[in-house]
Each structure stands twice: as structure tokens, then as C-alpha cells.
C-alpha atoms as a PDB file:
ATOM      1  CA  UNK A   1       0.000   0.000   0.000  1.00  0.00           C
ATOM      2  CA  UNK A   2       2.956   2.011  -0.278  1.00  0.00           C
ATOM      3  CA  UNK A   3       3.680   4.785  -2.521  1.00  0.00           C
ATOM      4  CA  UNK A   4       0.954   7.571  -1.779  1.00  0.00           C
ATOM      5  CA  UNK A   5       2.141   8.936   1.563  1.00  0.00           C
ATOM      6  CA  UNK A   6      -0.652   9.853   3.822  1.00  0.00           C
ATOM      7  CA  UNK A   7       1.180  12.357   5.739  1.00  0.00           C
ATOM      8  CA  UNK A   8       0.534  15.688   3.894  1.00  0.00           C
ATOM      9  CA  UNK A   9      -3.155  14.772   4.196  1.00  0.00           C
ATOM     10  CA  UNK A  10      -2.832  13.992   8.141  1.00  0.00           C
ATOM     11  CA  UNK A  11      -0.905  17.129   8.687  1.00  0.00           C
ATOM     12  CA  UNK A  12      -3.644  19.167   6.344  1.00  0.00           C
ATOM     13  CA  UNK A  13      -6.763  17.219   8.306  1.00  0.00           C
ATOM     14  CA  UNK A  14      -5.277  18.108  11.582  1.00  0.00           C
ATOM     15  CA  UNK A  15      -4.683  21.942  10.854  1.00  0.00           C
ATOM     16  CA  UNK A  16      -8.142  21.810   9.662  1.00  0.00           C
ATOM     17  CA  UNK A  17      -8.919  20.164  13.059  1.00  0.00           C
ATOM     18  CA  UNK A  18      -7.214  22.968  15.069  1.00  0.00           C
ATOM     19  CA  UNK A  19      -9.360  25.580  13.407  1.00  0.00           C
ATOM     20  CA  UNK A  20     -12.661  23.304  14.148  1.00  0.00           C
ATOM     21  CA  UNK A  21     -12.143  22.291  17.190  1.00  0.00           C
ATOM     22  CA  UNK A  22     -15.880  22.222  18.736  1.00  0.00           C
ATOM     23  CA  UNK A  23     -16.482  19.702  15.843  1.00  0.00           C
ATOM     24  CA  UNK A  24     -13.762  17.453  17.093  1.00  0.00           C
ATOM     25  CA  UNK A  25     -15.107  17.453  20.543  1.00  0.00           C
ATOM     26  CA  UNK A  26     -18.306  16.149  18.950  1.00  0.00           C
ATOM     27  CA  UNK A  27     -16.893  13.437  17.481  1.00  0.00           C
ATOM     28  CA  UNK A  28     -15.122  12.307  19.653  1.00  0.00           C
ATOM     29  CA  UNK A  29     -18.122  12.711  22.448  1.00  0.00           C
ATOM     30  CA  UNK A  30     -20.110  10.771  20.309  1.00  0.00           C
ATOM     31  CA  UNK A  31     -17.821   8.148  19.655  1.00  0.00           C
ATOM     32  CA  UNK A  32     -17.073   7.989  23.278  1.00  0.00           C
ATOM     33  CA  UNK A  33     -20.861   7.479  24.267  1.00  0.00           C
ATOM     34  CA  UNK A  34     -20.716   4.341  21.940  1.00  0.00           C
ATOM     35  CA  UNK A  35     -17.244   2.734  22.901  1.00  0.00           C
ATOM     36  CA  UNK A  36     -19.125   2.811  26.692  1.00  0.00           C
ATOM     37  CA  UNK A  37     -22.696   1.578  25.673  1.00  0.00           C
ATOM     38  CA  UNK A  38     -20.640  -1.337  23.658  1.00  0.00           C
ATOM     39  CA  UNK A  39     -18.539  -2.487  25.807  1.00  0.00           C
ATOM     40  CA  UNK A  40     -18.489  -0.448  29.244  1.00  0.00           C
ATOM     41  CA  UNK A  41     -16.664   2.596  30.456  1.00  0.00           C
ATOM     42  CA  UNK A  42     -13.299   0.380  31.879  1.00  0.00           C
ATOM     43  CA  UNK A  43     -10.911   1.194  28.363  1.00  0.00           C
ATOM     44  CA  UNK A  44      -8.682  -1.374  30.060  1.00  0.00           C
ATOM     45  CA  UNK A  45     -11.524  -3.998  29.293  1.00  0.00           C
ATOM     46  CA  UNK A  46     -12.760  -1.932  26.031  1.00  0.00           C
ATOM     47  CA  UNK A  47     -10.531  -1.985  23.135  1.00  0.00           C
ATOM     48  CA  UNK A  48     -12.774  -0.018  21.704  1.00  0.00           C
ATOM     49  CA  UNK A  49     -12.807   2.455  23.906  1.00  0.00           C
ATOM     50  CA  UNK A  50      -8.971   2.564  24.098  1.00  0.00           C
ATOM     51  CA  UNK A  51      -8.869   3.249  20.567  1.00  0.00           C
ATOM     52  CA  UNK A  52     -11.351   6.116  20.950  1.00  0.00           C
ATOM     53  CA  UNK A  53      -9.109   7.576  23.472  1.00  0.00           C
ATOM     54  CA  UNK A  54      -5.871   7.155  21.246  1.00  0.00           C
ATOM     55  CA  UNK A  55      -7.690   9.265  19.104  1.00  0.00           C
ATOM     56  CA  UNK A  56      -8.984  12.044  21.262  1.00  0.00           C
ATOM     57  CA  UNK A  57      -4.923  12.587  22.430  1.00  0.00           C
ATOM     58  CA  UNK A  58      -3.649  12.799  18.712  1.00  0.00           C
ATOM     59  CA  UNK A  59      -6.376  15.646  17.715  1.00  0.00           C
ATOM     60  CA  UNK A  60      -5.397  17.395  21.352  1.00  0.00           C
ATOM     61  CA  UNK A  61      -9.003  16.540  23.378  1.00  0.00           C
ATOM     62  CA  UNK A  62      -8.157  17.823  26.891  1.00  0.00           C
ATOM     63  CA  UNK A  63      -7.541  14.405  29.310  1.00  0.00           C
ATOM     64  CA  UNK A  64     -10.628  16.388  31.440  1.00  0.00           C
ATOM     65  CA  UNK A  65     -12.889  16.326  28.662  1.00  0.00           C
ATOM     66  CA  UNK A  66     -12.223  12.195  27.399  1.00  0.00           C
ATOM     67  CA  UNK A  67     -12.949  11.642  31.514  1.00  0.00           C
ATOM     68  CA  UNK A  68     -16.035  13.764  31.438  1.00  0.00           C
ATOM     69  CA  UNK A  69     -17.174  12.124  28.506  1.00  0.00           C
ATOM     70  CA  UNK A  70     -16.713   8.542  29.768  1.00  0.00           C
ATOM     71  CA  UNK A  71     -18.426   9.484  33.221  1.00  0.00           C
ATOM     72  CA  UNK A  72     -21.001  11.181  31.175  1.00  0.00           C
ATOM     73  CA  UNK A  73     -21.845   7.967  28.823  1.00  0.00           C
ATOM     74  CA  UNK A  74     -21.494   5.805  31.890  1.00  0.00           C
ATOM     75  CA  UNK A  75     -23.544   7.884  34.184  1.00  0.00           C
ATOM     76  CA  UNK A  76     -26.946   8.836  31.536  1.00  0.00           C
ATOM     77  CA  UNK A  77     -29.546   6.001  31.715  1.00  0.00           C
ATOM     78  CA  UNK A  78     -31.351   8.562  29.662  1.00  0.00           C
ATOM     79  CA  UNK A  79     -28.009   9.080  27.164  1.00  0.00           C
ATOM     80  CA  UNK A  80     -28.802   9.841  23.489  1.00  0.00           C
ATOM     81  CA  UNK A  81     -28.507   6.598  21.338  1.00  0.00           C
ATOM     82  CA  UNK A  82     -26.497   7.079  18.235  1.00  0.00           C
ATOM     83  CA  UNK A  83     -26.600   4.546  15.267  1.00  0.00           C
ATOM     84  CA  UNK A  84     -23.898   4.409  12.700  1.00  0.00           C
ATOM     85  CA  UNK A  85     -25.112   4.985   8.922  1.00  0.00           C
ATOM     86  CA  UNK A  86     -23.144   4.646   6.017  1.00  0.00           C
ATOM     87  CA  UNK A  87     -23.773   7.122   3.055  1.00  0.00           C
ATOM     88  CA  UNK A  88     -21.623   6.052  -0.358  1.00  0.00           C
ATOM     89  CA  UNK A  89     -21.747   8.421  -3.565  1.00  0.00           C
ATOM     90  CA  UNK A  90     -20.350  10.205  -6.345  1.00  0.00           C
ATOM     91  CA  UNK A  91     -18.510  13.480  -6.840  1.00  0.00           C
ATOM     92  CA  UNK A  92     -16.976  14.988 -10.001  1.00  0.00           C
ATOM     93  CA  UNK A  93     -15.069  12.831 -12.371  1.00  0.00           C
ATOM     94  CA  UNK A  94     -16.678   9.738 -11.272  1.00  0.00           C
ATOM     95  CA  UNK A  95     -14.682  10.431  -7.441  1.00  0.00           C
ATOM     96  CA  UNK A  96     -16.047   7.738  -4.740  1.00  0.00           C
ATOM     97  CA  UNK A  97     -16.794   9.379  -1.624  1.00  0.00           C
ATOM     98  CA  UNK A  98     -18.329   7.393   1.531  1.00  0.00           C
ATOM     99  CA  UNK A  99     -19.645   8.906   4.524  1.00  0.00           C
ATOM    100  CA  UNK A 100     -19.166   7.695   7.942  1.00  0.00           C
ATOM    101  CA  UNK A 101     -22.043   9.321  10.363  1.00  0.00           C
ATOM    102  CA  UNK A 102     -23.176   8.748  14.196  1.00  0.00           C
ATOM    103  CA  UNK A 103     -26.808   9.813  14.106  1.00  0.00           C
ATOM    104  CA  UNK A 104     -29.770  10.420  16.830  1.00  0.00           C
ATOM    105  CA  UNK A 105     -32.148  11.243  13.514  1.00  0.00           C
ATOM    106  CA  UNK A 106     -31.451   9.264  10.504  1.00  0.00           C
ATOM    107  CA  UNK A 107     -34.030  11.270   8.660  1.00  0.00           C
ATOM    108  CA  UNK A 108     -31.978  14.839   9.296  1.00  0.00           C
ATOM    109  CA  UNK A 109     -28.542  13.256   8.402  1.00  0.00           C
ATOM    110  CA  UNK A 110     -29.704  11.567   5.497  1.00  0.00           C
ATOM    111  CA  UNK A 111     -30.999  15.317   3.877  1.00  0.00           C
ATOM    112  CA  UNK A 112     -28.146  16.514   5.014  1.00  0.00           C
ATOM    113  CA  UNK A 113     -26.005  14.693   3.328  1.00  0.00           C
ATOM    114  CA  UNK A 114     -28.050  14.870   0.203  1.00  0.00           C
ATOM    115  CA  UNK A 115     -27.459  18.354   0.321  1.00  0.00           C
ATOM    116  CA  UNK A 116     -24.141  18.376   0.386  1.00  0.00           C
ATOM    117  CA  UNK A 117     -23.594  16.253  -2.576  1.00  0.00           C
ATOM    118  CA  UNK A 118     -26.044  17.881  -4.673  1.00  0.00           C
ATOM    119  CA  UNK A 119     -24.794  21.379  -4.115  1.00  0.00           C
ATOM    120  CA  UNK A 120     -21.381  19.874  -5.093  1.00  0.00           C
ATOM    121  CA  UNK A 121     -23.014  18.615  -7.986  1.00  0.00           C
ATOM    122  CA  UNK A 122     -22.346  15.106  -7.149  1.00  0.00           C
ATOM    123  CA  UNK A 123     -25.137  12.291  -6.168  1.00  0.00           C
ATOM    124  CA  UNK A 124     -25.641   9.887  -3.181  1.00  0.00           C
ATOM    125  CA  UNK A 125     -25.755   6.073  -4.629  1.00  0.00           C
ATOM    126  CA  UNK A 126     -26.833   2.854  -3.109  1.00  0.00           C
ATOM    127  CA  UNK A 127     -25.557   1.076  -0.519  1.00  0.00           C
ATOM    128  CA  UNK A 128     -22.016  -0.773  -1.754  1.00  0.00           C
ATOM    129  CA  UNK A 129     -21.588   1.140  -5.046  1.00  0.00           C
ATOM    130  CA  UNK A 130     -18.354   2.942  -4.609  1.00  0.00           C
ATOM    131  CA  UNK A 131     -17.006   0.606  -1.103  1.00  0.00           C
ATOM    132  CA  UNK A 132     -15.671  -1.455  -3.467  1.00  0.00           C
ATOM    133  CA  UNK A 133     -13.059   0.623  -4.776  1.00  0.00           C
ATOM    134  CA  UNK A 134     -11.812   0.755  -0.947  1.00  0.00           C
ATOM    135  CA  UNK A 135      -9.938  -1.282   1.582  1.00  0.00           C
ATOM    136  CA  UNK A 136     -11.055  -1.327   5.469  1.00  0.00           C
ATOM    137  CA  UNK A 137      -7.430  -1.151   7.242  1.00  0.00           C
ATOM    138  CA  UNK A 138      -5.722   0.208  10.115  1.00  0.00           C
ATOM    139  CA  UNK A 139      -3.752   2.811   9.250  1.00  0.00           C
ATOM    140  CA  UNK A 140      -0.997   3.863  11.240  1.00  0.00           C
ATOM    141  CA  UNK A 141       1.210   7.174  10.500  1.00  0.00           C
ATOM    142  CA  UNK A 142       4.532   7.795  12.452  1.00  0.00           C
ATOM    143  CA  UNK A 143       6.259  11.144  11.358  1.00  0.00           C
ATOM    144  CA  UNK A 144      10.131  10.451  11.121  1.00  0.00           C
ATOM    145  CA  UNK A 145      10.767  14.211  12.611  1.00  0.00           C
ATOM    146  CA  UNK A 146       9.000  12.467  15.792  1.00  0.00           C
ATOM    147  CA  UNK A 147      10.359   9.354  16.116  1.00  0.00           C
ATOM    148  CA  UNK A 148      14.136   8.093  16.653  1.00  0.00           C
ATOM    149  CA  UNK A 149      14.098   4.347  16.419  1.00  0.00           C
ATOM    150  CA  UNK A 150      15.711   2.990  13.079  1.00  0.00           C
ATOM    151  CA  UNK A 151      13.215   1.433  10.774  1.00  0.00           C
ATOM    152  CA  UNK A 152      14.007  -2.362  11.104  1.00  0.00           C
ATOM    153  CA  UNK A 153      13.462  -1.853  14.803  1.00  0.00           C
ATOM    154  CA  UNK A 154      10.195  -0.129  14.504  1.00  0.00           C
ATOM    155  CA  UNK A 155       9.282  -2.690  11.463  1.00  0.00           C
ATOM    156  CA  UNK A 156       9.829  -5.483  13.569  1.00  0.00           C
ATOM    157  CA  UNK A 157       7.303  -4.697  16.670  1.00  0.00           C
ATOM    158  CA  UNK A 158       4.745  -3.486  14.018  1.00  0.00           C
ATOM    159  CA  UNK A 159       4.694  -7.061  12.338  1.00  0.00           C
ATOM    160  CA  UNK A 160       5.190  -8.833  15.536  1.00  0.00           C
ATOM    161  CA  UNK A 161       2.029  -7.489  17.044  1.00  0.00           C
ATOM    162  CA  UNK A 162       0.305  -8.366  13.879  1.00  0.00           C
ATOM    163  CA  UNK A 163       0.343  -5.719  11.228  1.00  0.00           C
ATOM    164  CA  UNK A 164       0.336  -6.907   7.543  1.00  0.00           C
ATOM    165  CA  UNK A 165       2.520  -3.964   5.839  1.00  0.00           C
ATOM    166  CA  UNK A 166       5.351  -1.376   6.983  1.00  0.00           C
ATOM    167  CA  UNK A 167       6.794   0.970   4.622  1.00  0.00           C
ATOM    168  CA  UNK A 168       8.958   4.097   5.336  1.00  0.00           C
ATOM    169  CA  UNK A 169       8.002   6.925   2.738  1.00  0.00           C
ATOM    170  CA  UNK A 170      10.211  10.430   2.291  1.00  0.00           C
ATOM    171  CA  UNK A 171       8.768  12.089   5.498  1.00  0.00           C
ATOM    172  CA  UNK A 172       7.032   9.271   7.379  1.00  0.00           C
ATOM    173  CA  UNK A 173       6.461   4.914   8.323  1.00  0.00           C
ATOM    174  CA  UNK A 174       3.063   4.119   7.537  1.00  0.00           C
ATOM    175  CA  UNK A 175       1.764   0.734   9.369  1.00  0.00           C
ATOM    176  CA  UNK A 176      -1.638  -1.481   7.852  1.00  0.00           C
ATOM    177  CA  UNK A 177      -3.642  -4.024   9.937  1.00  0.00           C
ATOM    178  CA  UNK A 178      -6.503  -5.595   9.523  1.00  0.00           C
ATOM    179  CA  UNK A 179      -9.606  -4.146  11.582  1.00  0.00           C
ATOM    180  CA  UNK A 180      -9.091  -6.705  14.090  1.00  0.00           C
ATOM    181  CA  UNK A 181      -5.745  -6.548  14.573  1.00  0.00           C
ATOM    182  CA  UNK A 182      -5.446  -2.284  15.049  1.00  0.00           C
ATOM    183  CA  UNK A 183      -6.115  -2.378  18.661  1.00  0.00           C
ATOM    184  CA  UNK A 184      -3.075  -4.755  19.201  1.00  0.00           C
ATOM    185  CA  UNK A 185      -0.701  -2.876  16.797  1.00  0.00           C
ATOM    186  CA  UNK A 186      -1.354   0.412  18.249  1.00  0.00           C
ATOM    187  CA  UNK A 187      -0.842  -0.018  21.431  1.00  0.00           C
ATOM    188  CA  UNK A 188       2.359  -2.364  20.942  1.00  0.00           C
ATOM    189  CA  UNK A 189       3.665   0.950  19.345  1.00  0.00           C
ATOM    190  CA  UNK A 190       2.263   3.076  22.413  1.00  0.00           C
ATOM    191  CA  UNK A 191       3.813   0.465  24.460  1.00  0.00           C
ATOM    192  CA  UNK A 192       7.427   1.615  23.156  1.00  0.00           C
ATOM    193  CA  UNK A 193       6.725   5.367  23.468  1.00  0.00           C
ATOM    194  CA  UNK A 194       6.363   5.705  19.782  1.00  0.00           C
ATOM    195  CA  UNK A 195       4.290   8.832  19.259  1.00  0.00           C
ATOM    196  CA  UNK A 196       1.769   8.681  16.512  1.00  0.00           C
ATOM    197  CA  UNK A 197       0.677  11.369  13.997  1.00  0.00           C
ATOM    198  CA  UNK A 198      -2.449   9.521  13.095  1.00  0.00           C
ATOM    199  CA  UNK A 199      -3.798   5.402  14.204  1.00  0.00           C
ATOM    200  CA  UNK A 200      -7.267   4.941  12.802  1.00  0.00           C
ATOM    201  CA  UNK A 201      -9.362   2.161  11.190  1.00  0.00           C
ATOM    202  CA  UNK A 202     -10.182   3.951   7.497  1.00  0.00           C
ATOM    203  CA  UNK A 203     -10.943   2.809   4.116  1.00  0.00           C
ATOM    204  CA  UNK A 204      -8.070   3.204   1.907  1.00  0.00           C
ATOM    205  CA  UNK A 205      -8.550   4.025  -2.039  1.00  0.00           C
ATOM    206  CA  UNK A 206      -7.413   1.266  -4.055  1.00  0.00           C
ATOM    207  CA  UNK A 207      -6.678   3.517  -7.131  1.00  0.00           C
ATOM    208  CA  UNK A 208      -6.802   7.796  -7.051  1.00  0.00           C
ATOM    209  CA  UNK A 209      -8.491   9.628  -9.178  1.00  0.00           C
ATOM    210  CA  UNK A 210      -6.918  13.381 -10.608  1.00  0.00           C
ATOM    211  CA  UNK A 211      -8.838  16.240 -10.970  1.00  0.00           C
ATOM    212  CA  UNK A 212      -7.378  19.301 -12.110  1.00  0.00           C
ATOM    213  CA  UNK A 213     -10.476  21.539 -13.816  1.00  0.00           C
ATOM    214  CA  UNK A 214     -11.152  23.959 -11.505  1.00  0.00           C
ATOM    215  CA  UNK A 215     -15.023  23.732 -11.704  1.00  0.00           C
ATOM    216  CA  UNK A 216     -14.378  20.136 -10.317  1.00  0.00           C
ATOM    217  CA  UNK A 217     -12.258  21.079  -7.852  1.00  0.00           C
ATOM    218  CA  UNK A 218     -14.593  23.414  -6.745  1.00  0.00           C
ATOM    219  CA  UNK A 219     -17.622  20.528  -6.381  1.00  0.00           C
ATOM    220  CA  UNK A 220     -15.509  18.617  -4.348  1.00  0.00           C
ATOM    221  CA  UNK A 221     -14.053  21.115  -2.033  1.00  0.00           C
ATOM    222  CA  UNK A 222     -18.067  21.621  -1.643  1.00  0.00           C
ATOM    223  CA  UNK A 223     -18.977  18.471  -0.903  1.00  0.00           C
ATOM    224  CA  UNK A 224     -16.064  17.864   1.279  1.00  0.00           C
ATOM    225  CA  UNK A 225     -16.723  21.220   3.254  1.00  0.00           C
ATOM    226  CA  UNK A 226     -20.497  20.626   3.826  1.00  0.00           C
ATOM    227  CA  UNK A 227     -19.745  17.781   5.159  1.00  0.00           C
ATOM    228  CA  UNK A 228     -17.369  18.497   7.285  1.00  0.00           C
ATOM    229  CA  UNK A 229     -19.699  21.407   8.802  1.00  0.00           C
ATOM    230  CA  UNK A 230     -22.119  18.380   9.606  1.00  0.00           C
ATOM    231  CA  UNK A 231     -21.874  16.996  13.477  1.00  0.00           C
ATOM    232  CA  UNK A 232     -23.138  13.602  12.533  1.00  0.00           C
ATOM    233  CA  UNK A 233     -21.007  13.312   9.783  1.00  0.00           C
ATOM    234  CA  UNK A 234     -17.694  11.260  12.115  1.00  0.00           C
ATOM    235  CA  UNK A 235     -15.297  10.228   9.052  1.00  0.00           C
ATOM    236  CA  UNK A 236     -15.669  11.203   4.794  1.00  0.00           C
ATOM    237  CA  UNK A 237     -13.353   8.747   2.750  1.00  0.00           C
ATOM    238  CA  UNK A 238     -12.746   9.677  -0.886  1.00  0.00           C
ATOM    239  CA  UNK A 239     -10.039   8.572  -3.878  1.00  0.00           C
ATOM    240  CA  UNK A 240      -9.756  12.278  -5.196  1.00  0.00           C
ATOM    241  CA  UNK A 241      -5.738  12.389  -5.255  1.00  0.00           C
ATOM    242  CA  UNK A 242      -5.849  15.809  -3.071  1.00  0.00           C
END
């Protein structure tokens, strides 16, 4: 899977992050409120919830606020109860996009999302008609300005806890898992003190797709913004070669 370095994206996604922060919170919250439903508010007997928290610390949620949010989900009999929907459609140029949202009103998310393609000039498809062109992985980024140990070493504890593919890139090491296998990988690596710029289950593109007329460019920074405005919308996976 090597050969179309992540790490410009992370670093662009998280400077996006910084200037969104509220947004982040809510994702995270949400996500939170699920891990504990699932499988309890205990991360050290919730992998899930582990993961979650992994992820708050990378986009810089407060320790306060991941605690809050745990006592929160644990505490509310009464707690909102999300559901997880999966939107999958087209944007310019034939571009796959798939939406990822948590969701207390299917009905509201599913216009909303509507929206967003259609003012982009794109079109929501059915269920399984762009997934295809994807691969669910864990993806792990480690920047090389972050991290000292030599790349054998770091290989070697990667495929040792289970990963199926290392591969050092100009400014990065980029480590794939299967979905099952994420939770053991990651925290193998957290085990060492290996900082992370980005661990996350995702669907990778299997090909990219180039756009370079600026009326396209234009519907899919759209899309892609609407989107991203949305608080149910948790993750948007596309194969436009940004």
C-alpha cells in the first residue's frame, strides 16, 4: 500500500482540526458514548474504547474532557442513542466518496447529506456502489521528525504485534492491519513510546483519481466542506488524489 504517503493529508486534516475544534469534541463525544454503551466505560476492558481515546490525544481533546465524557456515557440512563449509517456516492469525475455518520435522527442526516452532494453537484448512490473501490485497514502514521528508532526496529514490533505492511516513505512509516488486529498494533507501538501522527481504522482508495479543472475542484471542495460542517457526519473517505 505504499507509494501515496498519507502524511501531507494527516498534517492538512489536523490543521483543519485545530481551526474546528468544537467539531472534534463532537466526534469524539459521540464516539465515546458508543465505545461505553458497547462495551463499558473500563478502556482497560474496552478496546474499543482505548482506541477512541488514542484518538482524542492525537487531535489534542483535553484528558478532562475524554474523563467527562466517559463518566457522562457511563452515568446517563437517559443518554442519546447514536446509530452508525453509512452514506456512499459520487462526486466529479466519477470520485467515490463514503460517509461515515453517528446519528440520533437518521431522517436529518440523510438530507443533510443529500445536500451536500447535490450542491457539489455530485449524487448519493446505493448502498455498496463505490465501497468497493476501498480497503477497510488500520492505518498507522509515524512522522520520522517524531520518532528516533531505526526502521528495522520499529518494522519489527509493528509485524510482531500483527500488522500486515510497513513501509517508510520520504517524510514518514506508515503501518496497515486488519480491523481486528489495530487495537493490538497500536498499542504495541504506544507500548514503546512511539508517538503517533495519526492510528485509525479507514478505508483506503485502491486507485486515485486526478482532478485538475477547476469547476471540479470546486464541487468537491463543496462536498467535502459541507460535510465536514455536519456533526453527525464522524469520518468522509474519498479517492480524489488531493
Amino acid at each position: 500500500m505504499s507509494g501515496h504517503s498519507k502524511f501531507a493529508n494527516i498534517k492538512h486534516k489536523k490543521e483543519k482540526n485545530d481551526a474546528a475544534k468544537g467539531k472534534i469534541f463532537t466526534i469524539i463525544g459521540r464516539e465515546i458514548a458508543v465505545a461505553v454503551k458497547e462495551g463499558g466505560p473500563d478502556p482497560n476492558n474496552n478496546s474499543k474504547l482505548r482506541d477512541v481515546i488514542a484518538k482524542a490525544k492525537s487531535n489534542n481533546v483535553p484528558n478532562a474532557t475524554i474523563e467527562n465524557g466517559i463518566k457522562k456515557a457511563a452515568g446517563n440512563i437517559d443518554a442519546v442513542n447514536y446509530e452508525n449509517v453509512t452514506y456512499e456516492g459520487y462526486g466529479p469525475n466519477g470520485t467515490a466518496i463514503i460517509v461515515d455518520c453517528l446519528t440520533d435522527n437518521r431522517n436529518r442526516t440523510a438530507a443533510n447529506v443529500r445536500n451536500a452532494f447535490t450542491k457539489g453537484g455530485g449524487s448519493i448512490g446505493t448502498p455498496g456502489c463505490v465501497s468497493f473501490m476501498f480497503d477497510n485497514k488500520g492505518q498507522i502514521i509515524i512522522s520520522k521528525e517524531d520518532c528516533s528508532m531505526e526502521a528495522d526496529d520499529l518494522m519489527m514490533i509493528a509485524l510482531d504485534a500483527g500488522a500486515e505492511d510497513f513501509s517508510e516513505e520520504e517524510d514518514c512509516f506508515e503501518i496497515y492491519t486488519a480491523p481486528d488486529d489495530f487495537s493490538a498494533v497500536r498499542e504495541a507501538l504506544e507500548a514503546e513510546n512511539i508517538p503517533m501522527a495519526d492510528a485509525e481504522v479507514t478505508m483506503i482508495p485502491q486507485t486515485y483519481v486526478e482532478l485538475t479543472d477547476e469547476q471540479d475542484l470546486y464541487k468537491i471542495n463543496k462536498i467535502l466542506d459541507l460535510l465536514d460542517e455536519d456533526d453527525d457526519v464522524q469520518n468522509v473517505y474519498h479517492n480524489w488524489n488531493e
